[in-house]
Each structure stands twice: as structure tokens, then as C-alpha cells.
C-alpha atoms as a PDB file:
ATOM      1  CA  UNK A   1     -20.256  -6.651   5.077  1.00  0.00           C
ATOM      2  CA  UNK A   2     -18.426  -4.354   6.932  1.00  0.00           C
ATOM      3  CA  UNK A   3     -15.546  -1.949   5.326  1.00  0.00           C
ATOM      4  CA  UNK A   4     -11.711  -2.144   5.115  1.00  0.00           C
ATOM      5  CA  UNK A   5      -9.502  -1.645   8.305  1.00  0.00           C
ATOM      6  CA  UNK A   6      -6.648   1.070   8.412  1.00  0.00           C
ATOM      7  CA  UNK A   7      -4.102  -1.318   8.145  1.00  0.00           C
ATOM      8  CA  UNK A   8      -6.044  -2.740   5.413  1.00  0.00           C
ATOM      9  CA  UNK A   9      -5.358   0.082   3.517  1.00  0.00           C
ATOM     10  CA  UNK A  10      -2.046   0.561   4.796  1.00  0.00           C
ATOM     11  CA  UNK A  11      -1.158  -3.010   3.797  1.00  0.00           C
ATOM     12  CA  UNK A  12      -2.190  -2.731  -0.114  1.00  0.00           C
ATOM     13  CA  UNK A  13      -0.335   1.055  -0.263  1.00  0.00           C
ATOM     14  CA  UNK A  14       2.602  -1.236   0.858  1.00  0.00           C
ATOM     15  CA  UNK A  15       1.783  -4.024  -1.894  1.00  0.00           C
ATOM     16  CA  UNK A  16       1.611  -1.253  -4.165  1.00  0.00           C
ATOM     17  CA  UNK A  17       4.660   0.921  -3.377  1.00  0.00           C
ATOM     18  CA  UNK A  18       6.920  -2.605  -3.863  1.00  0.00           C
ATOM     19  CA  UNK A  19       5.699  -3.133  -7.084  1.00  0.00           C
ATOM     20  CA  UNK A  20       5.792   0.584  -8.668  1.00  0.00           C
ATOM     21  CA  UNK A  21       9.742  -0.211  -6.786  1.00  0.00           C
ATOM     22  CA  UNK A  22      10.269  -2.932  -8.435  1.00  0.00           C
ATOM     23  CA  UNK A  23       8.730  -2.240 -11.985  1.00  0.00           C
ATOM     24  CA  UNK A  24      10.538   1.170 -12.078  1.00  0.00           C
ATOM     25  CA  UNK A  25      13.607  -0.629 -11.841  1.00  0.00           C
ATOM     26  CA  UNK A  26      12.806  -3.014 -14.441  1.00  0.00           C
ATOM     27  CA  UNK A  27      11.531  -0.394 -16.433  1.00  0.00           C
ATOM     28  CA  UNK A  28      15.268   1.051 -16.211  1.00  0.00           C
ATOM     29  CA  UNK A  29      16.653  -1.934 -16.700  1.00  0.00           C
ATOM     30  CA  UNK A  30      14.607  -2.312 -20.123  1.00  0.00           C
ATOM     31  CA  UNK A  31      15.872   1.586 -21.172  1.00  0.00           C
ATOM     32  CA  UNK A  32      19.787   1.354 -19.822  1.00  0.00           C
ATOM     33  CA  UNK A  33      20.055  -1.809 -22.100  1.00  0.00           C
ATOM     34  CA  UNK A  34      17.942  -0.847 -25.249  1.00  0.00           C
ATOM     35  CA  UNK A  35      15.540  -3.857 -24.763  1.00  0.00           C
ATOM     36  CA  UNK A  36      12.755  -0.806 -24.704  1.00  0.00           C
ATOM     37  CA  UNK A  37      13.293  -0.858 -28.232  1.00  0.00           C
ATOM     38  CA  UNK A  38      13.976  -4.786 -28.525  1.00  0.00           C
ATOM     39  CA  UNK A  39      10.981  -5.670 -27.194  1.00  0.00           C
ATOM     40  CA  UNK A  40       8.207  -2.934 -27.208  1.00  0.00           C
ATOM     41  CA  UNK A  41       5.338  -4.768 -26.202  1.00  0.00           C
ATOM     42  CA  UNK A  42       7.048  -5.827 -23.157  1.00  0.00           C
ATOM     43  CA  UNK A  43       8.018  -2.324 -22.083  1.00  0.00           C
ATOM     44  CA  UNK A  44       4.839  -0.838 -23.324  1.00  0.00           C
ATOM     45  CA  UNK A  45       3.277  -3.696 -20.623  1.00  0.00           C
ATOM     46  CA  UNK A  46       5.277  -2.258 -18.113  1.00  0.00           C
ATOM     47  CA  UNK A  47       4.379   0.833 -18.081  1.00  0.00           C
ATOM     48  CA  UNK A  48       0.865   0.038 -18.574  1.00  0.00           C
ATOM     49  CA  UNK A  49       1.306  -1.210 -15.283  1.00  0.00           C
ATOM     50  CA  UNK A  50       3.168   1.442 -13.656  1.00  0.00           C
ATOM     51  CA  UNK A  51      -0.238   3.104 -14.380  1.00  0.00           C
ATOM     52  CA  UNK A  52      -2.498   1.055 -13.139  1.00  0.00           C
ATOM     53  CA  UNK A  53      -0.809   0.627  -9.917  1.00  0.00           C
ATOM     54  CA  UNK A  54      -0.189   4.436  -9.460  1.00  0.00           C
ATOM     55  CA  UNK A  55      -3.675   4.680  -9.990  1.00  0.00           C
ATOM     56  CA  UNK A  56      -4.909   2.133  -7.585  1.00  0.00           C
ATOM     57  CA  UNK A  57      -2.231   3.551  -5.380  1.00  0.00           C
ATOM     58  CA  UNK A  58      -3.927   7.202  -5.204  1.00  0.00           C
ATOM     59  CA  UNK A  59      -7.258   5.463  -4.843  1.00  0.00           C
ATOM     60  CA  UNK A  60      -6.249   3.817  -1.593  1.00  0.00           C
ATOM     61  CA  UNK A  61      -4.130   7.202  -0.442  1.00  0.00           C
ATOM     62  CA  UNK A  62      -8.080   8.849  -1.259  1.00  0.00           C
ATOM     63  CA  UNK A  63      -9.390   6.294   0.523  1.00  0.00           C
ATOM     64  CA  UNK A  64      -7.449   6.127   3.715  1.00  0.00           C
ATOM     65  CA  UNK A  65      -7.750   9.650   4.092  1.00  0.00           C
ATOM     66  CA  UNK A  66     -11.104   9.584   4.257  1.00  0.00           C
ATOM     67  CA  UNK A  67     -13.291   9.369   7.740  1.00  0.00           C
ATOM     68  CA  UNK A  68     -13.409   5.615   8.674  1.00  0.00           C
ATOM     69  CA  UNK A  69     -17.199   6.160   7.668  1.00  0.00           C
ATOM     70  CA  UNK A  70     -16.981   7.084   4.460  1.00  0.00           C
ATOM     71  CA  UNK A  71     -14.587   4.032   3.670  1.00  0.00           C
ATOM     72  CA  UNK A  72     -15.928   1.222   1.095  1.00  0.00           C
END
């Protein structure tokens, strides 16, 4: 099995960026109209994953910066 391309990488980091874009808006949307405190769980959700993705998104960055060798 042979590893990821560049623009493997490059296409998840663009996955990724679109949905820390899109939850950071939601996330705002939750806070500008108090539904952070209507509904907890589903902001505490959110941001759970805001974290995972910015996670996975420095994983990939790690990754792609890496020799091609070295990739998984």
C-alpha cells in the first residue's frame, strides 16, 4: 500500500479548513443569539469539534511538510 499524494493532503487541509469555516460561524451564531446557553450540549458538541478538526488539521499540515518518504 503505497502512501498519500500531495494533493491528497492538500485536499483533506481543504475539507478541513471548510468545516473549522463553517462551524466557527455556527459557533457564533449559537453565542450572538444566546442558544450557547439554550442548548449546551449542542454548543459544547461544537466545539468539541472545532477540536478535533484543528487537530486533524495540524496533523495533515505535520504531515505534508514532511519528505514524501516519511509520509504514512
Amino acid at each position: 500500500m503505497t502512501g498519500m499524494s500531495e494533493s491528497d493532503y492538500r485536499h483533506i487541509l481543504n475539507e478541513l479548513e471548510s468545516l473549522l469555516q463553517e462551524t466557527a460561524e455556527t459557533i457564533e451564531g449559537f453565542l450572538d443569539t444566546g442558544m450557547d446557553q439554550a442548548l449546551p450540549d449542542d454548543y459544547q458538541k461544537l466545539l468539541d469539534i472545532q477540536a478535533v478538526a484543528l487537530r486533524e488539521q495540524a496533523f495533515y499540515l505535520n504531515a505534508l511538510r514532511q519528505e514524501p518518504a516519511q509520509r504514512h
